[in-house]
Every structure is written in structure tokens, then in C-alpha cells.
Protein backbone atom coordinates (compact mmCIF):
# COMPACT_ATOMS: atom_id res chain seq x y z
CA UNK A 1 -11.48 -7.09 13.41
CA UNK A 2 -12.23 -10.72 14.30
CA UNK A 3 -11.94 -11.50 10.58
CA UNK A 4 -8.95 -9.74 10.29
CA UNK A 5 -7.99 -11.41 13.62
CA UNK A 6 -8.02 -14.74 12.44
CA UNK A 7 -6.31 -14.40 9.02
CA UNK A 8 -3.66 -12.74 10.96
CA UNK A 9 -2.87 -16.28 13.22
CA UNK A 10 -3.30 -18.29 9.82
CA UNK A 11 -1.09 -16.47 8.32
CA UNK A 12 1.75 -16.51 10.57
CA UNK A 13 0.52 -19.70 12.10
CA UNK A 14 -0.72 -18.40 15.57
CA UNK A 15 -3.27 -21.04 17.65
CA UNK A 16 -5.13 -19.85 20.66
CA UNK A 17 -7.80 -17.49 21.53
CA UNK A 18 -7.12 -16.02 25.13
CA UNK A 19 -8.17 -12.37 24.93
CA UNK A 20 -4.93 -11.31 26.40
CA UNK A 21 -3.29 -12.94 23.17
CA UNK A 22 -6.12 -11.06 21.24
CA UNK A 23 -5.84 -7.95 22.67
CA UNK A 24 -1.56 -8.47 22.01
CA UNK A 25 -2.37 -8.97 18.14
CA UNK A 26 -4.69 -6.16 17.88
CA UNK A 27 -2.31 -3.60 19.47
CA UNK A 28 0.74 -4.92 16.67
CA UNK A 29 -1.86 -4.30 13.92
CA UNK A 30 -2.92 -1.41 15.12
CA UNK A 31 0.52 0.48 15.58
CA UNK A 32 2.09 -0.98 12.54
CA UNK A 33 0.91 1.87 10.28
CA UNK A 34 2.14 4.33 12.86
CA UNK A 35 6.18 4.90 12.78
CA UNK A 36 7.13 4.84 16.19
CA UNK A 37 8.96 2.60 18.63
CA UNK A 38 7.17 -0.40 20.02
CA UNK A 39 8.35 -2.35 22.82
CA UNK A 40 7.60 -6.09 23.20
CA UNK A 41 7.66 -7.35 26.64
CA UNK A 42 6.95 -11.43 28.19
CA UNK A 43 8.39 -13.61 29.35
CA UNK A 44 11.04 -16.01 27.40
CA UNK A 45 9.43 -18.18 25.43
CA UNK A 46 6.08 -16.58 25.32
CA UNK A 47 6.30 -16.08 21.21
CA UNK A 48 7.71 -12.10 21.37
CA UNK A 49 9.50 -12.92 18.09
CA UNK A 50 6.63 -13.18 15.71
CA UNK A 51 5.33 -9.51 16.47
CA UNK A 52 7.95 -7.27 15.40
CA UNK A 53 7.39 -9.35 11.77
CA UNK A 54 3.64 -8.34 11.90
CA UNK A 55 3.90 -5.10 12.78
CA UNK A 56 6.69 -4.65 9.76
CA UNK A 57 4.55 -6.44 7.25
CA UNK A 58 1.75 -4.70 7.75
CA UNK A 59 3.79 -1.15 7.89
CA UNK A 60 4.48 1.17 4.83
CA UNK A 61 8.02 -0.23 5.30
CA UNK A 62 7.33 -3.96 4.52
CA UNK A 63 9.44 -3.47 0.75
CA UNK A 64 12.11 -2.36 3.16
CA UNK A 65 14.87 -4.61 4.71
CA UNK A 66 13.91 -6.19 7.96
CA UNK A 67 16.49 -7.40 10.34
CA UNK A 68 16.26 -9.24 13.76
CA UNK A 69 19.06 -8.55 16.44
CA UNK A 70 19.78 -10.96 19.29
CA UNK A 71 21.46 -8.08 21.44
CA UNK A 72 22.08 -10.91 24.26
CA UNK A 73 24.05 -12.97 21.56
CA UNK A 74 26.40 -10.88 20.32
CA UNK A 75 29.69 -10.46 22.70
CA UNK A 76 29.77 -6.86 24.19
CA UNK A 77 33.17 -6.18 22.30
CA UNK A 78 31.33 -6.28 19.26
CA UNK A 79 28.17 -5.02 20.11
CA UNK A 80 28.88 -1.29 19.10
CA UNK A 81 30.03 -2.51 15.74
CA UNK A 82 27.68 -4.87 14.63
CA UNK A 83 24.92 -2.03 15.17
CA UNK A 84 26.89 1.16 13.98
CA UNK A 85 29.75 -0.20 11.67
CA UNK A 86 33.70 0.81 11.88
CA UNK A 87 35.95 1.86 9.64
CA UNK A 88 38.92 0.34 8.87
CA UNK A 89 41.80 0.96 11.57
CA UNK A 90 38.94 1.74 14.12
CA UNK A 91 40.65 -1.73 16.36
CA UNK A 92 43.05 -4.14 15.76
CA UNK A 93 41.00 -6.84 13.45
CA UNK A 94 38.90 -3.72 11.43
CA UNK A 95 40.95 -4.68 8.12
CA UNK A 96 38.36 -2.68 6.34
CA UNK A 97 35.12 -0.43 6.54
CA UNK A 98 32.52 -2.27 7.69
CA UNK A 99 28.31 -1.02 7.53
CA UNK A 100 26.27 -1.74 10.49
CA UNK A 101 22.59 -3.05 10.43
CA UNK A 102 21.35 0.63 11.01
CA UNK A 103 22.89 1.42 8.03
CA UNK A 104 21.59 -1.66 6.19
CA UNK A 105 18.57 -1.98 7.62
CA UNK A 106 18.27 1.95 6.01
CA UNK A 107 14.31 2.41 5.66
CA UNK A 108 13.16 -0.81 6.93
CA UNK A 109 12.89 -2.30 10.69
CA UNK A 110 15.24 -3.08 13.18
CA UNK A 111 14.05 -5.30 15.65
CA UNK A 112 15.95 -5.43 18.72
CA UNK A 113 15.68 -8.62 21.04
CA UNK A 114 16.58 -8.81 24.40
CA UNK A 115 17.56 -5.05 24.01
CA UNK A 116 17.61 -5.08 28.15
CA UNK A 117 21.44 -7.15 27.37
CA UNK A 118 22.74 -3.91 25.74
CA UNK A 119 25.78 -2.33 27.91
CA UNK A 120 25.19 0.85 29.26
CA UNK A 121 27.37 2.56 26.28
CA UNK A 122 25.56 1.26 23.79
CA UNK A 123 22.06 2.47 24.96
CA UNK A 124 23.60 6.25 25.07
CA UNK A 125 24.03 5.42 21.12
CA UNK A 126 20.67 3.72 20.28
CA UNK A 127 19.27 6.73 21.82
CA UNK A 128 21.42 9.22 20.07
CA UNK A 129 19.70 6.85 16.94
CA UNK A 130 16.22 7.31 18.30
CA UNK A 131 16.23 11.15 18.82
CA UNK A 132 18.19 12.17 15.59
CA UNK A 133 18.56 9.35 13.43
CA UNK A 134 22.42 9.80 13.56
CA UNK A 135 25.15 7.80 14.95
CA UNK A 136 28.96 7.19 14.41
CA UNK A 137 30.62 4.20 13.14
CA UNK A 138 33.34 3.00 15.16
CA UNK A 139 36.65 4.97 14.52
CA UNK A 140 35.04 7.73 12.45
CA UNK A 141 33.72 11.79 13.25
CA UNK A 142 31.40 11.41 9.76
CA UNK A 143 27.97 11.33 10.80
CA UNK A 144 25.51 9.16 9.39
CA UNK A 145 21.96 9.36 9.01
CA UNK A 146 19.31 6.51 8.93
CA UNK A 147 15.37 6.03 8.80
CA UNK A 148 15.18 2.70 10.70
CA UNK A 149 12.30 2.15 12.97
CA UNK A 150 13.03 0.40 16.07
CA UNK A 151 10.71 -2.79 17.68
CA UNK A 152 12.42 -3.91 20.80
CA UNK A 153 11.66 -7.07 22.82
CA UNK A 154 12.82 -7.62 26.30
CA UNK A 155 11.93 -10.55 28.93
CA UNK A 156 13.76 -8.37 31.54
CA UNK A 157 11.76 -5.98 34.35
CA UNK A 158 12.84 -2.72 32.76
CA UNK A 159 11.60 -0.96 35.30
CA UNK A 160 13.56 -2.47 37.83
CA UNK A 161 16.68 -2.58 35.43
CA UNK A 162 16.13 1.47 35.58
CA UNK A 163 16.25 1.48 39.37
CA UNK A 164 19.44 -0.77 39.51
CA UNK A 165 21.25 1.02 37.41
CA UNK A 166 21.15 -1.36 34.89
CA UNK A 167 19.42 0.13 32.17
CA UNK A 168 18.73 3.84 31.23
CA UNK A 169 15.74 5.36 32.22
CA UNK A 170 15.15 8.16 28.89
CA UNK A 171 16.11 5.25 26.55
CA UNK A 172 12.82 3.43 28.15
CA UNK A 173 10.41 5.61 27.22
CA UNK A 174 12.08 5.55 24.05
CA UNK A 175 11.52 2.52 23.25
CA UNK A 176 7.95 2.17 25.15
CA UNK A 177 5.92 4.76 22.87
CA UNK A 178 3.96 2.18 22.41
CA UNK A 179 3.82 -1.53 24.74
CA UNK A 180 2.85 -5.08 23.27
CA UNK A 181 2.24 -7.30 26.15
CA UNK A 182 2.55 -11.19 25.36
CA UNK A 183 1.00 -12.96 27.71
CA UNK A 184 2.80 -15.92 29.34
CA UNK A 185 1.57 -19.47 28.31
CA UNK A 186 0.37 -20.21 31.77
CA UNK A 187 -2.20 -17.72 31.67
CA UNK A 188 -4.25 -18.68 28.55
CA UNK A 189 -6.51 -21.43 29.74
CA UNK A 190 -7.61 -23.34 26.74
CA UNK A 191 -4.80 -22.31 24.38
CA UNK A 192 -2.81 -24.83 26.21
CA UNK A 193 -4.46 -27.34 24.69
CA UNK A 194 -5.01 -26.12 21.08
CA UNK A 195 -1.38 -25.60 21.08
CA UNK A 196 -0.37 -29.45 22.55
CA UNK A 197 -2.62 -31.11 19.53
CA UNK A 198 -0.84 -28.58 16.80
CA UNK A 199 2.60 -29.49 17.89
CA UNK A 200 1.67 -33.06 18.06
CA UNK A 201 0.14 -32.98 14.42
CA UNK A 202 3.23 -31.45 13.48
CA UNK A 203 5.70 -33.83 15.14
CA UNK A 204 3.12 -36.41 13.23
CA UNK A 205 4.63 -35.05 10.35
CA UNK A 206 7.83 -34.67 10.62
CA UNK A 207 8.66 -37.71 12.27
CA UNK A 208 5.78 -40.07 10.48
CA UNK A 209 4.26 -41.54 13.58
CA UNK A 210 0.91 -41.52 15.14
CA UNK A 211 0.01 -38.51 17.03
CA UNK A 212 0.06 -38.28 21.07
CA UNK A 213 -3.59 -37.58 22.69
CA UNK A 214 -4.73 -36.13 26.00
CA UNK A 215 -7.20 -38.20 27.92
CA UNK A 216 -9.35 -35.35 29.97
CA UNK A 217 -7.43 -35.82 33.46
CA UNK A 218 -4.38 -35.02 31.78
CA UNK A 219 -5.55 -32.25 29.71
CA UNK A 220 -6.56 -30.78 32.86
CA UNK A 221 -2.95 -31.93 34.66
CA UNK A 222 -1.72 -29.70 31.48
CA UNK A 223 -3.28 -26.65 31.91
CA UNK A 224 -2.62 -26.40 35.31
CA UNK A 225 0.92 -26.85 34.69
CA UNK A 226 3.30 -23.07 35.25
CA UNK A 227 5.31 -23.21 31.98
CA UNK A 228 7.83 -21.80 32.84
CA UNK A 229 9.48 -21.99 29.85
CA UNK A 230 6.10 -20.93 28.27
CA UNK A 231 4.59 -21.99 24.48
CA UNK A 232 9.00 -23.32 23.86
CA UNK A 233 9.10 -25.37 26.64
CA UNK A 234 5.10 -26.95 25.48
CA UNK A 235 6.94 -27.51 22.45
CA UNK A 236 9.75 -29.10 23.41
CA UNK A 237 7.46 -31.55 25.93
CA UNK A 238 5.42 -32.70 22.99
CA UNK A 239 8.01 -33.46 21.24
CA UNK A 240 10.02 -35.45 23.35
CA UNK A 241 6.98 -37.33 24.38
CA UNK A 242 6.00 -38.04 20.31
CA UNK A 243 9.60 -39.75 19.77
CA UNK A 244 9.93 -41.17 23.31
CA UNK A 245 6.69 -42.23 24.43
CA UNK A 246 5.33 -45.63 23.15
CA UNK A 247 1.65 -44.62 23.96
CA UNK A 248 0.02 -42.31 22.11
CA UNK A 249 -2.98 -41.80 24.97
CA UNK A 250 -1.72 -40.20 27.31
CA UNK A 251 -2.61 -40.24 30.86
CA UNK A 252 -2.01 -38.05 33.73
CA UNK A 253 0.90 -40.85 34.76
CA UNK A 254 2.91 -40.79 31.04
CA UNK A 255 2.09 -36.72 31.04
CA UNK A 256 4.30 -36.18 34.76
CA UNK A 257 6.94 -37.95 34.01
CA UNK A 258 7.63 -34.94 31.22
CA UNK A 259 6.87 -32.26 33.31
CA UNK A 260 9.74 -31.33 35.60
CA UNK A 261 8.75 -29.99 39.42
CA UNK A 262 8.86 -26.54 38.69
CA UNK A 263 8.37 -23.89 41.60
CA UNK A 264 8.92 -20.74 39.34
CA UNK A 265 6.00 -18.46 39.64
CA UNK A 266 6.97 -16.60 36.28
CA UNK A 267 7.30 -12.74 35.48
CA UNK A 268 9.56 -10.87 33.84
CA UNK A 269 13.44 -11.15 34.81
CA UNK A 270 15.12 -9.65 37.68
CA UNK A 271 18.80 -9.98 37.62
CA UNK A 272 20.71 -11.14 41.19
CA UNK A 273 17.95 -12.56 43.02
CA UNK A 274 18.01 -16.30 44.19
CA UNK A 275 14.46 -18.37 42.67
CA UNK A 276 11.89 -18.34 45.44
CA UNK A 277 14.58 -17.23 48.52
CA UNK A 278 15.57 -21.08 48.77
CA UNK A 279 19.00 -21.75 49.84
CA UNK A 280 20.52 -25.16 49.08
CA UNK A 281 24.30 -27.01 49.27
CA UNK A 282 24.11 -26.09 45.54
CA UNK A 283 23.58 -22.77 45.81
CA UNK A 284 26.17 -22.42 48.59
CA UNK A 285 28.48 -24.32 46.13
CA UNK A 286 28.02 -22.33 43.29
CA UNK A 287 27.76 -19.51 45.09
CA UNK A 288 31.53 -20.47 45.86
CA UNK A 289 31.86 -21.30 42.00
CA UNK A 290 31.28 -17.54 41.35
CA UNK A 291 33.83 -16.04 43.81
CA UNK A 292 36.33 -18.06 42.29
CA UNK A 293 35.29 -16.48 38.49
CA UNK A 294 35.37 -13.35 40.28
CA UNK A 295 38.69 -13.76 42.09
CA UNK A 296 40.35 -15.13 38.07
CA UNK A 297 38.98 -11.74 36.62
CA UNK A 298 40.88 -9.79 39.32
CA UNK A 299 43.95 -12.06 38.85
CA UNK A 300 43.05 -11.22 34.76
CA UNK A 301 42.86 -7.76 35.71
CA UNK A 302 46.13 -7.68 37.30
CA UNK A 303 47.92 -9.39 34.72
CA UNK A 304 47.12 -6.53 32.16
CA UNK A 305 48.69 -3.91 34.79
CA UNK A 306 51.53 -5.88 35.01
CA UNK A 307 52.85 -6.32 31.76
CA UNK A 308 54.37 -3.35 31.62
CA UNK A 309 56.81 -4.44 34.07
CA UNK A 310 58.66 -7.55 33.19
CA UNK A 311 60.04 -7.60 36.66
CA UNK A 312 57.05 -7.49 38.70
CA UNK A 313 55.08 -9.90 36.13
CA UNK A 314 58.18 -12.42 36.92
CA UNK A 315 57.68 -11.49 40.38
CA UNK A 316 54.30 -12.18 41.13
CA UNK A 317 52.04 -13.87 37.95
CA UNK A 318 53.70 -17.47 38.90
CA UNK A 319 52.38 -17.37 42.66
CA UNK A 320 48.90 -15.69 41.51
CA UNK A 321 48.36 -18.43 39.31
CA UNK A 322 49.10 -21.19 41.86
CA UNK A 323 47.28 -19.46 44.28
CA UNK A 324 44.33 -19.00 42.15
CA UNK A 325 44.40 -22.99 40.79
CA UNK A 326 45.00 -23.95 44.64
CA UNK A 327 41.52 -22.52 46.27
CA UNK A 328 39.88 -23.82 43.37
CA UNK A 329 41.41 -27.23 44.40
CA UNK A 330 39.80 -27.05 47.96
CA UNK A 331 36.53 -26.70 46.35
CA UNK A 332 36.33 -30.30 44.90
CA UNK A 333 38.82 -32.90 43.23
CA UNK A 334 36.89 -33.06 39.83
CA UNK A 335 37.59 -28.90 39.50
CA UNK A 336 40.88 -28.61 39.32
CA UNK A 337 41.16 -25.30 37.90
CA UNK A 338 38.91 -22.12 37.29
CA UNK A 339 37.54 -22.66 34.10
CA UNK A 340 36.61 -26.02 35.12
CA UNK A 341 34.75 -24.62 37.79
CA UNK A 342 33.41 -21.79 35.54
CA UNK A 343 32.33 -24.84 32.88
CA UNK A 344 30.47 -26.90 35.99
CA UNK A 345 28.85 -23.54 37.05
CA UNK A 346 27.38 -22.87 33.76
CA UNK A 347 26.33 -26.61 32.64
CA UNK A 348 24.15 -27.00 36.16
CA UNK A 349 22.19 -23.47 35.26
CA UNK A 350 21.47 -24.63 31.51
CA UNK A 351 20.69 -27.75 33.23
CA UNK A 352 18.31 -26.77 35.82
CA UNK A 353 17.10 -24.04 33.41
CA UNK A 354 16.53 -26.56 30.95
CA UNK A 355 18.55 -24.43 28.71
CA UNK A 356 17.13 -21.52 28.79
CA UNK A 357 19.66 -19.03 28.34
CA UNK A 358 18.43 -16.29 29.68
CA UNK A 359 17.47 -17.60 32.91
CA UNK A 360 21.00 -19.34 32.90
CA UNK A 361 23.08 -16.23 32.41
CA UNK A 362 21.17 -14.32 35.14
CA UNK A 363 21.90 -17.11 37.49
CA UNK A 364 25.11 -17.33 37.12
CA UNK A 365 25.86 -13.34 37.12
CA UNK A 366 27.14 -13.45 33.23
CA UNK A 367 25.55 -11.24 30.67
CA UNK A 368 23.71 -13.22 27.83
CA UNK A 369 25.98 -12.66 25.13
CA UNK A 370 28.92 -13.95 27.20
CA UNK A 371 27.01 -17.06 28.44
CA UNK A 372 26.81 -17.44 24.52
CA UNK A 373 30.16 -17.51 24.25
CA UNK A 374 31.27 -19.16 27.28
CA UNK A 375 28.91 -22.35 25.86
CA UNK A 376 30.79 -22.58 22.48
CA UNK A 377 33.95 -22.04 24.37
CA UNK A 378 33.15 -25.14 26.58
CA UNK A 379 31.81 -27.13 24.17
CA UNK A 380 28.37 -26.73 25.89
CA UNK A 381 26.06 -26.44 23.23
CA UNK A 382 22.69 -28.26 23.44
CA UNK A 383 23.18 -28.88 27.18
């Protein structure tokens, strides 16, 4: 196993030895062969993406398509549709049949990330998928049959998702025949290291500069370091420091002025809970932010119900809106409407997330796939 161990990280270009990263690989090789679920769970950033590729190529399905699924990405209109298809007719833009990725992804792997975003509705189908191996497409009674096998990845407490409602509890075990734990960056020690002089050799490379170095005090500064944004946010650090930095030792005083104070203690996600119980002006601000974006989708809400009378919709929308601009006026001069207030809500999460999504959608009480969305429809991308 240790031989087959190491050709393993070579070949899909894994560095570190912590036994709880071991133990992770093992498990994937070991359950590939066997077709049942597996569910990947760590934290974001932690490197859940390469496993569902390992355990495929090393399956008797690896001739056999494999596709990877954002679930947080896609908007939860759509969701249904990308997975199961439509036919045409089956909404208003279905101009023609459409297959989904179970049916494409016929006799191959579907891997599922962030499967803890999927809406209620669509879990009852993706277990309906698990149990038979039928489903519907969208506007149709034919049922269709696929062989898919399912790898799911999820930085959310599932658990915890199960007791809040949030996520259903026989679709769980489901998923979690099998669990592949990733362990968070934070926790493997030396790896830390290993992995800061492989992304500086790379950003050597690609940018054709002289690599950055770690005198001891700051190797040890990085290892006790959180990562909260795990082996990405390492990445990221390294190379902002290779393009940025002009020297290429670096000492415990160059190395803190790219680590951000960070008081996240890691573990998986819980929706609805503010980091560490502190309470700032900023949170009471946004928390403001989000009673406004709750108060526009009631005023949304109510605009729906009214057009179907003309008379009440002259009646009332013009003084809704006003009144709905006006508190938002109260809150600060530079938000003079909802959205804008929406827009400054979600560009301090990226920003204090560093742009993690994730962590920025739970903050701000929006799904993932609609933060997606709300950041192209802001014009918020890279923030």
C-alpha cells in the first residue's frame, strides 16, 4: 500500500504525508472498486475535489463519462433540470427536449459538490435516483432509467442540516454508505510546509522569478497558522507573496503581513450562526442590511399577488416602492436603494471571507447558487 500510496499523490499531484491524509487516500482506493455512494466531507478548501476523480479512475467505470456538479452554483430554478432534463414545453424557455447529466453521465460517475446546497425538492428526486435508478425529466410521466454512481462532497454539518430541517435525513445515509474524511490543512503538521515550497516552485514557473523561502521562525509562524481557508487559501498566500514580495527569504515579519488575523476555529459549516458569538457595529449594520432584502422579497412577493388586479397594483405598488427605497435611505446616504444595500452586504462577506463563497453565502442568509448569481449580477466577480 505505501507504494501504491505514493504513485497515487504523483499521479494526481498530491504533497503531504499526515496519516489523516493517508488514511483519506486509502479509503478512496479502497471503495473505488465497490459501486456504492461515497460521501466526501471537509472543510472548503481542504482538496475534496480530487477524490471523487480517484475513486472513478480506479473504478470499473473509468471508460465511462465522468461529470462534476457544483450543486451550490447552479440557480435553484434550474437545478431540477440541469440534473434530470425537460422536455420541450415543460416551462416557458424549454424550446426543446433537453438530457440531464444523469442521463449523460449514463454508466459513469456523477460527482455531486456541495450536494448540502440542493433544495429540499430536489433531494426527494436524487433519492428516488439512488433507490431505483429512475427519475422524471421535467414536464414528462416517461420514466427513465440510469446506472450512475453517485460521489457527493459537502463542507456543510449534515448532521446538523438534518436536525434543522435543512437537509433530509434518509437521503444522508444515502449518500454516506461509505465516508471520506479530508482533513483540514491546519491539522497536518509538516504538510504545511511541503505544500508552501511546491506552490512556490510552481509560481517559479509560471511567473519566471526566483522562488520565496522560509527561514525556520517563519516556517514555524506557518504551521501554526488556522487556515481557514485551508490548502486554497496556502495557495493563494504564496502566490501573492511570489509576485508581491521583493524578498525571497522570508521572515516571520514579511510572512504576517500575508496572513490576515483570523479567529475562525474551523469545522464543517453551520448555517445562521454569527463567527465566534462576537457582535460588532457591522454586524448590527448588516444585520439591518438583511431585513431590508427581506422586507424587498415581501414587497416582491406582493407584487406577484397583485397583478391580477390592475386597480389595487395602481393603488398600492407606487407607495410600497417609496416606502421600501425610503428605510433603506435612513440606513446610510451611499445606499440609496435595496439592491445597493443587497450589493454592499454581499461585497463585505466576500471581503471578510476573502472570497470564499461558501462562507459568504451562509453569512449573508443566501443559498450558494444565488450568491453566484447575485455576484455576476453586481458585477462582483473576483472581489
Amino acid at each position: 500500500m505505501p507504494d501504491a500510496l505514493q504513485q497515487l499523490k504523483a499521479a494526481y499531484k498530491i504533497t503531504g504525508n499526515y496519516e489523516g491524509l493517508n488514511m483519506a487516500l486509502q479509503t478512496a482506493l479502497k471503495v473505488a472498486p465497490v459501486d456504492i455512494s461515497v460521501l466526501i466531507v471537509g472543510e472548503n478548501g481542504s482538496g475534496k475535489e480530487v477524490f471523487p476523480r480517484i475513486i472513478h479512475d480506479a473504478s470499473a467505470r473509468k471508460r465511462k463519462p465522468y461529470m462534476a456538479i457544483n450543486c451550490g452554483a447552479i440557480p435553484e430554478g434550474t437545478i431540477d433540470s440541469e440534473l434530470f432534463g425537460h422536455v420541450k414545453g415543460a416551462f416557458t424557455t424549454a424550446l426543446s427536449d433537453r438530457e440531464g447529466y444523469f442521463a449523460t453521465a449514463n454508466g459513469g460517475t456523477l460527482f455531486l459538490d456541495e450536494v448540502g446546497e440542493l433544495p429540499l425538492a430536489t433531494q426527494a428526486r436524487l433519492l428516488r435516483v439512488l433507490e431505483t435508478g429512475e427519475f422524471l425529466r421535467l414536464g414528462s410521466s416517461e420514466v427513465q432509467r440510469t446506472d450512475v454512481r453517485i460521489v457527493a462532497a459537502t463542507n456543510v454539518d449534515l448532521p446538523e442540516a438534518i436536525r434543522r430541517g435543512q437537509f433530509r435525513q434518509d437521503l444522508y445515509y444515502r449518500l454516506n454508505a461509505v465516508t471520506v474524511a479530508v482533513p483540514p490543512l491546519r491539522e497536518r503538521g509538516g504538510d504545511i510546509a511541503l505544500l508552501f515550497r511546491r506552490f512556490a516552485l510552481e509560481m517559479q514557473e509560471r511567473y519566471k522569478m526566483p522562488p520565496v523561502r522560509l527561514n525556520e521562525a517563519a516556517t514555524d509562524m506557518l504551521s501554526a497558522y488556522p487556515w481557514p481557508g485551508n490548502v486554497r487559501q496556502l495557495l493563494h498566500v504564496v502566490e501573492n507573496m511570489s509576485i508581491t514580495c521583493d524578498e525571497r527569504l522570508i521572515t516571520p515579519e514579511i510572512l504576517r503581513r500575508y496572513l490576515p488575523e483570523e479567529h475562525h476555529t474551523g469545522g464543517l459549516a453551520v448555517a445562521g450562526e454569527l463567527e465566534n458569538g462576537l457582535y460588532r457595529y457591522e454586524q448590527e449594520r448588516d444585520l439591518i442590511f438583511k431585513m431590508l432584502l427581506s422586507l424587498r422579497n415581501e414587497v416582491a412577493e406582493l407584487r406577484q399577488k397583485l397583478e391580477a388586479s390592475s386597480a389595487g397594483r395602481q393603488a398600492l405598488l407606487p407607495s410600497l416602492a417609496e416606502d421600501n427605497n425610503d428605510v433603506v435611505e435612513l440606513v446610510g446616504e451611499e445606499l440609496s436603494t435595496v439592491d445597493d444595500a443587497e450589493k454592499e452586504l454581499i461585497r463585505r462577506a466576500l471581503e471578510h471571507h476573502r472570497g470564499h463563497r461558501g462562507a459568504a453565502a451562509k453569512e449573508v442568509g443566501l443559498s450558494e447558487r444565488t450568491l453566484y448569481r447575485k455576484i455576476k449580477e453586481y458585477g462582483l466577480d473576483g472581489k
